[in-house]
PDB file of N, CA and C in Angstrom:
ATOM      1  N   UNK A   1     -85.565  10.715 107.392  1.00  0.00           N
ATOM      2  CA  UNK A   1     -84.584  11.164 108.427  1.00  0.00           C
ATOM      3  C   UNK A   1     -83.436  10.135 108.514  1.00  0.00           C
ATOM      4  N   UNK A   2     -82.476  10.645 108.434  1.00  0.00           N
ATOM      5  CA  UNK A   2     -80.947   9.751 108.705  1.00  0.00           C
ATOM      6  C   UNK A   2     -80.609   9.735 109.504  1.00  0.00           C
ATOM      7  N   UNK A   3     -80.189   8.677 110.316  1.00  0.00           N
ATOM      8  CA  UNK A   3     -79.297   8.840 111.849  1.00  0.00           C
ATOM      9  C   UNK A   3     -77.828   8.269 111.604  1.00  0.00           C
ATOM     10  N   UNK A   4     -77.085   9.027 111.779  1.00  0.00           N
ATOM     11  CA  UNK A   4     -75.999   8.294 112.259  1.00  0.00           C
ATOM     12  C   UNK A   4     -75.547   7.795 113.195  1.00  0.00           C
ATOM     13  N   UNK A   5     -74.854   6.045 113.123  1.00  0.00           N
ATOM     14  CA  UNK A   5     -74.434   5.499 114.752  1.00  0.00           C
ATOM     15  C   UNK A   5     -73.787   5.961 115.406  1.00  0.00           C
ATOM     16  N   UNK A   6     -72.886   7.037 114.692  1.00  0.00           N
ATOM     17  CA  UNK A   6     -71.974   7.850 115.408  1.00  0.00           C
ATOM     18  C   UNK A   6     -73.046   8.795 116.725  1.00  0.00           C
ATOM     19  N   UNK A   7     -73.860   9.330 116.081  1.00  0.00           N
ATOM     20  CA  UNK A   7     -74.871  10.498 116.724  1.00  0.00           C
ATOM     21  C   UNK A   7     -75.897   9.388 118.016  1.00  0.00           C
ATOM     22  N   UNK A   8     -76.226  10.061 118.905  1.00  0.00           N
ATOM     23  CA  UNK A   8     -76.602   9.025 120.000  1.00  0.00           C
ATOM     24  C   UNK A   8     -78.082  10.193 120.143  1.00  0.00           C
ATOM     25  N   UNK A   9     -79.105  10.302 119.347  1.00  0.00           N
ATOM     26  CA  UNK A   9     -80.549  10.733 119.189  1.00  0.00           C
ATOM     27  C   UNK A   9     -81.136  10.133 120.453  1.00  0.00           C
ATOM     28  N   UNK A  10     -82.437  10.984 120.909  1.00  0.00           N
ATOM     29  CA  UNK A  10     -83.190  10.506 121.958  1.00  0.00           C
ATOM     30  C   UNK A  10     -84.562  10.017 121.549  1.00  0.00           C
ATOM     31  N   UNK A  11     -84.734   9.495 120.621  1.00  0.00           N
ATOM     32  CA  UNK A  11     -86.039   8.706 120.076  1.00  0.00           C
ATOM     33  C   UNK A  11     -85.461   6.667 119.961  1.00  0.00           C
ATOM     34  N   UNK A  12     -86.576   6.673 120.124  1.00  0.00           N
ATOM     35  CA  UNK A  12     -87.249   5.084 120.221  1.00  0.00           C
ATOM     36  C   UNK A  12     -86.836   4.439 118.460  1.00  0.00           C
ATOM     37  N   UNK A  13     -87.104   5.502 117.731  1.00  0.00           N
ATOM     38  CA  UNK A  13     -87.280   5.005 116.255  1.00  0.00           C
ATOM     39  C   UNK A  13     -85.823   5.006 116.171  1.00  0.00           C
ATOM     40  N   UNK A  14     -85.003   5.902 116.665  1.00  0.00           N
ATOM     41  CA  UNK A  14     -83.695   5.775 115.949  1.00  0.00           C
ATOM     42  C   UNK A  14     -82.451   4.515 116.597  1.00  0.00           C
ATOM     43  N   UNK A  15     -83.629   4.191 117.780  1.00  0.00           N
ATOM     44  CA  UNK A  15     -83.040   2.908 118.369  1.00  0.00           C
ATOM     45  C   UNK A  15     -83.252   1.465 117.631  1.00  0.00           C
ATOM     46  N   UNK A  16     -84.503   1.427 116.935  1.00  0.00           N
ATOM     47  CA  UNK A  16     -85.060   0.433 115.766  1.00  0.00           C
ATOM     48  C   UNK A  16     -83.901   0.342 114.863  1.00  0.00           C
ATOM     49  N   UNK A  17     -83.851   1.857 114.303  1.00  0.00           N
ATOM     50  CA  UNK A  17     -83.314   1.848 112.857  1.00  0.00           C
ATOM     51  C   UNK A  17     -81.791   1.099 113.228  1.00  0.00           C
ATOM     52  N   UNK A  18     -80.760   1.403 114.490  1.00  0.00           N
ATOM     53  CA  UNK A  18     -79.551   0.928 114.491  1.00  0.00           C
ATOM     54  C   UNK A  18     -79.683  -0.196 114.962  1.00  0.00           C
ATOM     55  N   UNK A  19     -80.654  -1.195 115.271  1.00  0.00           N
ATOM     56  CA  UNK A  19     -80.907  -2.435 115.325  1.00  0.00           C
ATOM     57  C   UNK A  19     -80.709  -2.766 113.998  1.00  0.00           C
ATOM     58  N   UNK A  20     -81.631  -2.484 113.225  1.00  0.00           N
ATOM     59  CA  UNK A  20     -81.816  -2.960 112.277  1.00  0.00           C
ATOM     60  C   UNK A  20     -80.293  -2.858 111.284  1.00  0.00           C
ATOM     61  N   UNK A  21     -79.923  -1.804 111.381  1.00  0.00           N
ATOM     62  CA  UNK A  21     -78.704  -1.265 110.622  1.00  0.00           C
ATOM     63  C   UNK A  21     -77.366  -2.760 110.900  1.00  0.00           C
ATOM     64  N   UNK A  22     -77.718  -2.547 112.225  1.00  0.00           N
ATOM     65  CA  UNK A  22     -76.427  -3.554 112.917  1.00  0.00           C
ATOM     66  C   UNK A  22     -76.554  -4.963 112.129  1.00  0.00           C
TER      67      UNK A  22
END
């Protein structure tokens, strides 16, 4: 699954992944 930082998702994981991204 891809998230973009643009896109503001309501999961926990996609809060990890733009940690991590950043």
């Amino acid at each position: 699954m891809k998230v973009r930082p643009s896109v503001k998702p309501m999961c926990d994981k996609c809060r990890v992944i733009r940690r991590k991204g950043r």
